[in-house]
Protein backbone atom coordinates (compact mmCIF):
# COMPACT_ATOMS: atom_id res chain seq x y z
CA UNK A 1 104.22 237.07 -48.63
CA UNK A 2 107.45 237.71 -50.07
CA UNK A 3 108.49 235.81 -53.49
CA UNK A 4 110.93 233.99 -51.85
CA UNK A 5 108.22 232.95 -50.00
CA UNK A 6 106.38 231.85 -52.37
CA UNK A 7 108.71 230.20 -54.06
CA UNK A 8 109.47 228.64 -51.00
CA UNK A 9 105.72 227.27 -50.49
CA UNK A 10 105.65 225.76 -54.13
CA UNK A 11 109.04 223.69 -53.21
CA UNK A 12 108.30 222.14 -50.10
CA UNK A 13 104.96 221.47 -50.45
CA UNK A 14 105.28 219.80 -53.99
CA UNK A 15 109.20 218.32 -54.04
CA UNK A 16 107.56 215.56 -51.69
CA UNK A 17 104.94 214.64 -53.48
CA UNK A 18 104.88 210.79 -55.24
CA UNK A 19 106.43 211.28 -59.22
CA UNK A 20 103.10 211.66 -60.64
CA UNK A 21 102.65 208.51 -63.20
CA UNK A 22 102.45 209.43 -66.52
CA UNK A 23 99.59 207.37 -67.65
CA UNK A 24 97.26 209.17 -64.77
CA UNK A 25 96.67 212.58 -66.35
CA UNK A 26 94.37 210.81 -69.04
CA UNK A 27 92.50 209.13 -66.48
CA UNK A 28 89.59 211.34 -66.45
CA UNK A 29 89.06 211.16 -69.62
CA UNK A 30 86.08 210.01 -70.97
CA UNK A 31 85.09 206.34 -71.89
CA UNK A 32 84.91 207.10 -75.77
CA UNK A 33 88.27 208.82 -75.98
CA UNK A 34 89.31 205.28 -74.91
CA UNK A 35 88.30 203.74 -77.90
CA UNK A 36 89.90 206.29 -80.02
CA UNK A 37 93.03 206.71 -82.09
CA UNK A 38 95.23 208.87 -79.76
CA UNK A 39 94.47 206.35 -76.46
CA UNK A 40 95.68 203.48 -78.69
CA UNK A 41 98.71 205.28 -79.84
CA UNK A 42 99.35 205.69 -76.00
CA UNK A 43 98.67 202.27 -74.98
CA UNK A 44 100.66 200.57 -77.50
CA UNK A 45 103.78 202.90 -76.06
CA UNK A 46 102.83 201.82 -72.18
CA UNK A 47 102.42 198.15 -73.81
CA UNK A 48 106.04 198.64 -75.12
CA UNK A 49 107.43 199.55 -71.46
CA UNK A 50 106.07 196.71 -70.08
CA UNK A 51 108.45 194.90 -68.52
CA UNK A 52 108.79 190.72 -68.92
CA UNK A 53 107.89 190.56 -64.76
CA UNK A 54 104.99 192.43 -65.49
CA UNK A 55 105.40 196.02 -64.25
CA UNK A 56 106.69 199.10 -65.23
CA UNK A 57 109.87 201.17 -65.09
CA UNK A 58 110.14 204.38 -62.86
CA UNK A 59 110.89 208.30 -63.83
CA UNK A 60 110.01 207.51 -67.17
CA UNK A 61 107.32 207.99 -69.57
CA UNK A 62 105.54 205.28 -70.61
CA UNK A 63 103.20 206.77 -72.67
CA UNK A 64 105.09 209.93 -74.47
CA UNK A 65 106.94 207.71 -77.26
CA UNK A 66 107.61 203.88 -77.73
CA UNK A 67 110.35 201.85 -76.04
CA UNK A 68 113.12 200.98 -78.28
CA UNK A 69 115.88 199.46 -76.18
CA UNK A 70 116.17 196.06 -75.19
CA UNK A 71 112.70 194.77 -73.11
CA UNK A 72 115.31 192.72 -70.63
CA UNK A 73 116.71 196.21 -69.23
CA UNK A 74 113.72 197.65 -68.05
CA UNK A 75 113.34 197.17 -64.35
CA UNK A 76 109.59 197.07 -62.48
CA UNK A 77 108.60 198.88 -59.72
CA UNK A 78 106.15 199.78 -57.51
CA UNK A 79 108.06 203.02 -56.50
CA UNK A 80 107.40 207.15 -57.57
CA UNK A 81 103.89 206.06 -59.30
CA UNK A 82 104.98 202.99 -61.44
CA UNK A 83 102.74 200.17 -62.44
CA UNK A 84 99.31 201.33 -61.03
CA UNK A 85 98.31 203.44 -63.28
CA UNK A 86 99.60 202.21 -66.19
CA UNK A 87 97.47 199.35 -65.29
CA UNK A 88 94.65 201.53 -64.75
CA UNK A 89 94.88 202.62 -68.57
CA UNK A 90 94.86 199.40 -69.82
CA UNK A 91 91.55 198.30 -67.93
CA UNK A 92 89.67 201.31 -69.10
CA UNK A 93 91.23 200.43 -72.25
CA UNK A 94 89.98 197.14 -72.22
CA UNK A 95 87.11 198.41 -71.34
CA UNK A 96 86.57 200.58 -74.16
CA UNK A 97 87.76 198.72 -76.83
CA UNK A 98 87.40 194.75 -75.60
CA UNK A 99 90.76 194.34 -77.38
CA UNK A 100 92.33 191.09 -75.64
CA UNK A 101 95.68 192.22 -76.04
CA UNK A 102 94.89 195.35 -73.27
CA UNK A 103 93.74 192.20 -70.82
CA UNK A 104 96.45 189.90 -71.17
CA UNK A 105 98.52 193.02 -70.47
CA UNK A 106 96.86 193.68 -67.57
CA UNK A 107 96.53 190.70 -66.28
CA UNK A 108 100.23 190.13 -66.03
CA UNK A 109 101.18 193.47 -64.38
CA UNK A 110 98.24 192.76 -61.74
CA UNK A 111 99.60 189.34 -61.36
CA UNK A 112 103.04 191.32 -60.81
CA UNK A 113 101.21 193.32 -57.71
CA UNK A 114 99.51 190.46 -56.40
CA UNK A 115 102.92 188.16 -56.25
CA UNK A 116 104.89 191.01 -54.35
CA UNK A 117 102.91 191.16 -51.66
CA UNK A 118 104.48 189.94 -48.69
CA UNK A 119 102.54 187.13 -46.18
CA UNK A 120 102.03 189.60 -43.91
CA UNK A 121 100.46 192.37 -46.13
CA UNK A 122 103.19 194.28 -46.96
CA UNK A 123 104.97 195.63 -50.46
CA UNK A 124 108.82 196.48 -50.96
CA UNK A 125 109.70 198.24 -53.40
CA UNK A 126 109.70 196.27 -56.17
CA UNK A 127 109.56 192.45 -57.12
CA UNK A 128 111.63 190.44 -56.37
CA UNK A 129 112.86 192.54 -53.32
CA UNK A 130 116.46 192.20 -53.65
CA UNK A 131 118.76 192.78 -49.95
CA UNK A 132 119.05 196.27 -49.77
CA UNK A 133 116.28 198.39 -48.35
CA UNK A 134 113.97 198.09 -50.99
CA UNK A 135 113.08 194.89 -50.13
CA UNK A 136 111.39 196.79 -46.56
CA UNK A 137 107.57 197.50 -46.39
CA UNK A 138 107.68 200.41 -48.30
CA UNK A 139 105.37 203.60 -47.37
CA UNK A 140 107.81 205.79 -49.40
CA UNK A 141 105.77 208.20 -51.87
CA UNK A 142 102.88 206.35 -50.83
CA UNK A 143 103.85 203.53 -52.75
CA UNK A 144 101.79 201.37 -50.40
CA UNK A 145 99.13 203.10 -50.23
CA UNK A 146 98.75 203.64 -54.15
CA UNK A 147 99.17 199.49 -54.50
CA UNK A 148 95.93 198.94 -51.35
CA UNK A 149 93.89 201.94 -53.21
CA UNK A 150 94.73 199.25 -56.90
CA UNK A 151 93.83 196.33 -55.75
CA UNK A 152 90.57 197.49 -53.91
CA UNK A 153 90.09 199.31 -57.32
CA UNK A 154 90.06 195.37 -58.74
CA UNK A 155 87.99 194.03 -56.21
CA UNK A 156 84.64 196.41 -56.53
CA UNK A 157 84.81 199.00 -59.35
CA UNK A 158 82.43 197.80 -62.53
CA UNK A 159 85.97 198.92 -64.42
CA UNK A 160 87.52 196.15 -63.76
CA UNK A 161 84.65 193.71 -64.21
CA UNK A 162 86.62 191.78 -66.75
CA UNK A 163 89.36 190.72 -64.63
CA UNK A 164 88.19 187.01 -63.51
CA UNK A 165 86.65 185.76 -60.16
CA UNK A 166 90.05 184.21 -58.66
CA UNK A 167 91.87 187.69 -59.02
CA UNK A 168 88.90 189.76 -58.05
CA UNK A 169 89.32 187.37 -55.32
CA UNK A 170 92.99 188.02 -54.47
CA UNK A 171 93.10 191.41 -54.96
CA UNK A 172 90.36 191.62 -51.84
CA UNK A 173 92.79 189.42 -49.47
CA UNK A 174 95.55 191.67 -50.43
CA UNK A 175 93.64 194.86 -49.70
CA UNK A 176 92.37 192.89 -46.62
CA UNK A 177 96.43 191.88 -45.46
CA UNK A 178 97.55 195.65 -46.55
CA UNK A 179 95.40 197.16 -43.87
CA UNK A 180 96.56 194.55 -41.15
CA UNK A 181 100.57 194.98 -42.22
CA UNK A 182 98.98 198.76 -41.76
CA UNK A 183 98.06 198.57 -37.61
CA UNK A 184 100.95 196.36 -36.85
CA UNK A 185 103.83 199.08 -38.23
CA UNK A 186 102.17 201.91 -36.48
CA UNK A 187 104.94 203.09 -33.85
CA UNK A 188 104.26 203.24 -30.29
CA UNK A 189 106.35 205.63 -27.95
CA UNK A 190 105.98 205.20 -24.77
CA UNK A 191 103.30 202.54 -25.06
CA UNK A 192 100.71 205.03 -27.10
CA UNK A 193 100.47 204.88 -30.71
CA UNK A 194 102.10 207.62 -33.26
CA UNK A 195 102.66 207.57 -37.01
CA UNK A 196 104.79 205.37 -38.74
CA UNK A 197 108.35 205.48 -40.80
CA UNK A 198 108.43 205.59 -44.71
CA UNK A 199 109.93 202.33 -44.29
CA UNK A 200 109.02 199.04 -42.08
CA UNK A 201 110.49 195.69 -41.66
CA UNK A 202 109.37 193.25 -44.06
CA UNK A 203 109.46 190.80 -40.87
CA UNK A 204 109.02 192.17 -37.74
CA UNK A 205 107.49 195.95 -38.93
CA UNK A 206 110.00 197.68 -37.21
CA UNK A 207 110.78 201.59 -38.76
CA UNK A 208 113.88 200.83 -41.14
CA UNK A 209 115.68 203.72 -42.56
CA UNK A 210 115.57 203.96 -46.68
CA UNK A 211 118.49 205.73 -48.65
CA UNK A 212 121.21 207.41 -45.80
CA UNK A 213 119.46 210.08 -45.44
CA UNK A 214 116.59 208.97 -45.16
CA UNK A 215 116.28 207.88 -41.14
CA UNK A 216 114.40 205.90 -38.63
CA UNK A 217 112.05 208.18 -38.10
CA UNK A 218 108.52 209.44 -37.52
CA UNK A 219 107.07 210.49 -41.05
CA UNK A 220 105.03 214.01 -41.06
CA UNK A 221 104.91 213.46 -45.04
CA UNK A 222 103.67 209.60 -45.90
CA UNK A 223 101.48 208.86 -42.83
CA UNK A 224 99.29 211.13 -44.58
CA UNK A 225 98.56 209.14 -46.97
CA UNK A 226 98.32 206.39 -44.75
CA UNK A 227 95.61 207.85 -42.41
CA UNK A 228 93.50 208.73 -45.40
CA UNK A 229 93.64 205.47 -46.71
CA UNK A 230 92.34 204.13 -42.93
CA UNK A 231 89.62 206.99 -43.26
CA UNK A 232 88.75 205.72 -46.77
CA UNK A 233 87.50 202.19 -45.09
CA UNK A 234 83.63 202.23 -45.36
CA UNK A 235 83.09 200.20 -41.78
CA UNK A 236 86.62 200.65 -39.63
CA UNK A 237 87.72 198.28 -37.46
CA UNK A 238 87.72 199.80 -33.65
CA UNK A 239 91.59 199.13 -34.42
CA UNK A 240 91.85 201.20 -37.55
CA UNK A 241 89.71 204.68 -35.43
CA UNK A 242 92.49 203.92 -32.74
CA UNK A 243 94.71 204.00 -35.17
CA UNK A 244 93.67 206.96 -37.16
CA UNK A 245 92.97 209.19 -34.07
CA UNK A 246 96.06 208.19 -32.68
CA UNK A 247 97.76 209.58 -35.53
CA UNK A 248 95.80 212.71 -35.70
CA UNK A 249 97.16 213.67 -31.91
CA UNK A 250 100.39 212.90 -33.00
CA UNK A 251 100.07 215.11 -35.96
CA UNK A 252 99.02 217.68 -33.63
CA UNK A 253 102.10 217.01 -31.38
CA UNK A 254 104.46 217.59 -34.46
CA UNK A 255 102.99 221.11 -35.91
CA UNK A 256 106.06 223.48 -36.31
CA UNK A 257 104.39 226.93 -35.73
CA UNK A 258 106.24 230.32 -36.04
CA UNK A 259 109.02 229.48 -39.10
CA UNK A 260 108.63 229.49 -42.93
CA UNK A 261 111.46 228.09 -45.04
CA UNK A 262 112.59 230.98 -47.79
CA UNK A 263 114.49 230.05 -50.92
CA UNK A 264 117.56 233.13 -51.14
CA UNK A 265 119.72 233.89 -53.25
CA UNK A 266 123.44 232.29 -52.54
CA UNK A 267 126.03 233.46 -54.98
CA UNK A 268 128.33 230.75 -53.76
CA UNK A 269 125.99 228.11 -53.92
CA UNK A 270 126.25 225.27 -57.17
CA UNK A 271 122.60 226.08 -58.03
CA UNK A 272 122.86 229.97 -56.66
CA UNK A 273 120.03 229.57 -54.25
CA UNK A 274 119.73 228.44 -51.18
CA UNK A 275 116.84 227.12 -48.53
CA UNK A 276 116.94 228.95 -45.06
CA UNK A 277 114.55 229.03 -42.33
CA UNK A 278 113.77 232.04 -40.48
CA UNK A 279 111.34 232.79 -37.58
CA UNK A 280 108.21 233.97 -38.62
CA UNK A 281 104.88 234.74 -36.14
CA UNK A 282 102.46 234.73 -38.72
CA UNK A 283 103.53 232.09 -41.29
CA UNK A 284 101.44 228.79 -41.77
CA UNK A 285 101.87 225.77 -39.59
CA UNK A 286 104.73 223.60 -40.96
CA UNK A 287 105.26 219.66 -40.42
CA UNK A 288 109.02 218.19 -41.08
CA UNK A 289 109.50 215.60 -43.18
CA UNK A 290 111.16 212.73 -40.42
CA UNK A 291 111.01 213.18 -36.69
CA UNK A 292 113.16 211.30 -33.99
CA UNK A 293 111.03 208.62 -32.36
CA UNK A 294 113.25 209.51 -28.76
CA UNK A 295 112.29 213.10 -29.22
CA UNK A 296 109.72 214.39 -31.56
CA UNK A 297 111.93 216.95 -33.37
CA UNK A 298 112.54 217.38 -36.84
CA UNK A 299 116.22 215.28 -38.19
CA UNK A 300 117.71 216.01 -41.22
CA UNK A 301 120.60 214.32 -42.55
CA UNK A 302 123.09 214.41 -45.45
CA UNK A 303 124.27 211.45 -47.16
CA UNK A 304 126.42 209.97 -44.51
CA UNK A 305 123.76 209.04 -42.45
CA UNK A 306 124.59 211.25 -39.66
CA UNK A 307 121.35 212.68 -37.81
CA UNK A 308 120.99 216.65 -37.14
CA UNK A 309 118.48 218.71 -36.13
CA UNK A 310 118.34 221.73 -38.38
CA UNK A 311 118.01 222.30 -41.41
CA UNK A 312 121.22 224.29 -41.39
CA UNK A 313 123.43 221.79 -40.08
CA UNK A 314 123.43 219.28 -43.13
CA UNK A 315 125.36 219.74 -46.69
CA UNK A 316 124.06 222.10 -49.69
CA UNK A 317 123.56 219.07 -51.58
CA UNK A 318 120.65 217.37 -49.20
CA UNK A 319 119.54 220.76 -48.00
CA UNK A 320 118.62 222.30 -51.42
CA UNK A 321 118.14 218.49 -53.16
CA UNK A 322 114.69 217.27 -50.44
CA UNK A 323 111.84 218.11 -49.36
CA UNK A 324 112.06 218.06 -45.58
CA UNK A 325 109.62 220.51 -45.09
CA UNK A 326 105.89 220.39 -46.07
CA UNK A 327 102.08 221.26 -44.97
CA UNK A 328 101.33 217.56 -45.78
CA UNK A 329 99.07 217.41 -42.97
CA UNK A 330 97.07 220.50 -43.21
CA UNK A 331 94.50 219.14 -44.78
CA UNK A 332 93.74 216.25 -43.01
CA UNK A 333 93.71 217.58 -39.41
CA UNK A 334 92.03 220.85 -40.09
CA UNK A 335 89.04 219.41 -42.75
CA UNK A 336 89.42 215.61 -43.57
CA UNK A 337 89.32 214.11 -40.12
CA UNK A 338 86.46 215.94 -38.53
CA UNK A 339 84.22 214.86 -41.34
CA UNK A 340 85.05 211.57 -40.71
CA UNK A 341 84.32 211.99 -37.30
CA UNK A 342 81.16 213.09 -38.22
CA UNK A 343 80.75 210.16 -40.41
CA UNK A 344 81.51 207.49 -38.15
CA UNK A 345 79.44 208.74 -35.26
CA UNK A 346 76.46 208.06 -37.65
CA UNK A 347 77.06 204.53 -37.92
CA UNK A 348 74.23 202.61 -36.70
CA UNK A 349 76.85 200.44 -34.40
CA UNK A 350 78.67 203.27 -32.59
């Protein structure tokens, strides 16, 4: 494989990934370092980005340095890894240290999850929703699924043993409504069951388009997520298998075989490189990021909205500035799913 290659692999498999949260690389630390000097220097900065909703600021760390600006500008959100695991600090530091200043904390940004929940199982973006598309059932980054995988967190893990009965409580029903809001946004073409958009209407789940270019659209990147949150349930529903295996064959429907995207130089380019895709026989199977419901192709789009289908035909800005390739999948078909298979053919009612 040639560098540009390379290169190449690193970008599209990565630039889609959720903005990792800051808080989560010390999350496998161990329960004593918790109690220690360093984790309370941390938690007293995540304490200071705490936001007076509840929740915590985006594309920012929370944990590097304190907040010194005024506490009324910082905006929640449940968006690019925000809120859950800065919450997830402050449990195992509760747990650590039984200081009642990490619970309180806690308590109010789970309260801040719990009360943006929609009826019907569903999260925008943030809380409250606003009009624009945030306020949509938002799959985005997984921000969805990150909020079910929290609040399930809550409900069973010893971790969170402290939080009281009536949220232990509520954090079930909203795992509970999460997976229903799930089932109903999957898309159906032609009467059979797909994938689903990164976004859904907070009303009647219908695929919404996010930013402009960011379609209606079958999503080869964030019903990944989705489908191994559905795999994670310990007894599925016959619903969620439909669902899942549905998904699977639709996964299988989308594979682009036979192109690789390359990252070339481009003198004329603003950044000097450029992302091209060429034919190539033996290079790994590729899934687009967004694929016409009518269709099944790949669409790309710049920031007017407009739909194309290559990569080529859109702007340098969008085509150099998105991930709209990826091997999001791979995994999942080719490993993840056929254990689970496995597993749920050993279950005593199937």
């Amino acid at each position: 494989m040639s560098r540009n290659s390379i290169l190449a692999a690193v970008i599209i498999c990565s630039a889609a990934d959720p903005v990792a949260a800051d808080p989560g690389k010390y999350l496998k630390k161990a329960d004593t370092w918790f109690a220690g000097d360093e984790a309370k220097q941390i938690a007293a900065n995540i304490l200071s980005y705490q936001s007076e909703l509840g929740g915590w600021p985006k594309n920012v760390s929370t944990t590097a340095a304190p907040f010194k600006g005024d506490r009324k500008s910082l905006q929640p959100t449940y968006d690019n890894g925000a809120t859950t695991d800065e919450l997830r600090f402050l449990a195992r530091m509760y747990a650590a240290t039984k200081d009642a200043t990490y619970q309180a904390a806690f308590d109010r940004g789970l309260d801040y999850v719990l009360k943006g929940q929609y009826a019907n199982g569903g999260w925008p973006q943030y809380h409250p929703p606003g009009k624009s598309y945030h306020r949509h059932i938002t799959f985005n980054d997984n921000a969805m699924v990150r909020l079910l995988e929290l609040v399930r967190e809550v409900a069973k893990n010893d971790t969170y043993a402290f939080v009281d009965d009536a949220r232990r409580k509520a954090a079930a029903t909203a795992f509970d409504r999460g997976i229903a809001c799930i089932l109903k946004c999957q898309i159906k073409v032609d009467g059979k069951l797909t994938a689903w958009c990164a976004q859904h209407d907070e009303i009647d789940f219908r695929p919404r388009p996010g930013r402009t270019f960011e379609l209606v659209s079958l999503s080869g990147a964030e019903s990944v997520g989705i489908v191994r949150l559905l795999m994670s349930l310990d007894n599925p529903s016959p619903e969620v298998v439909r669902a899942v295996e549905a998904a699977v064959k639709w996964f299988e429907s989308a594979k682009l075989e036979g192109i690789r995207v390359d990252v070339v130089k481009d003198e004329k380019g603003p950044k000097g490189v450029n992302k091209v895709v060429v034919k190539d026989a033996t290079a790994p199977t590729l899934w687009a990021r967004f694929y016409s419901i009518e269709t099944n192709q790949p669409v790309f789009a710049d920031r007017d909205g407009v739909a194309k289908p290559n990569l080529a035909d859109i702007g340098y800005e969008r085509r150099n500035g998105y991930a709209w390739y990826g091997t999001w999948p791979q995994k999942l078909v080719k490993v993840e799913y056929p254990a689970w298979r496995k597993r749920i053919a050993t279950k005593p009612d199937r």
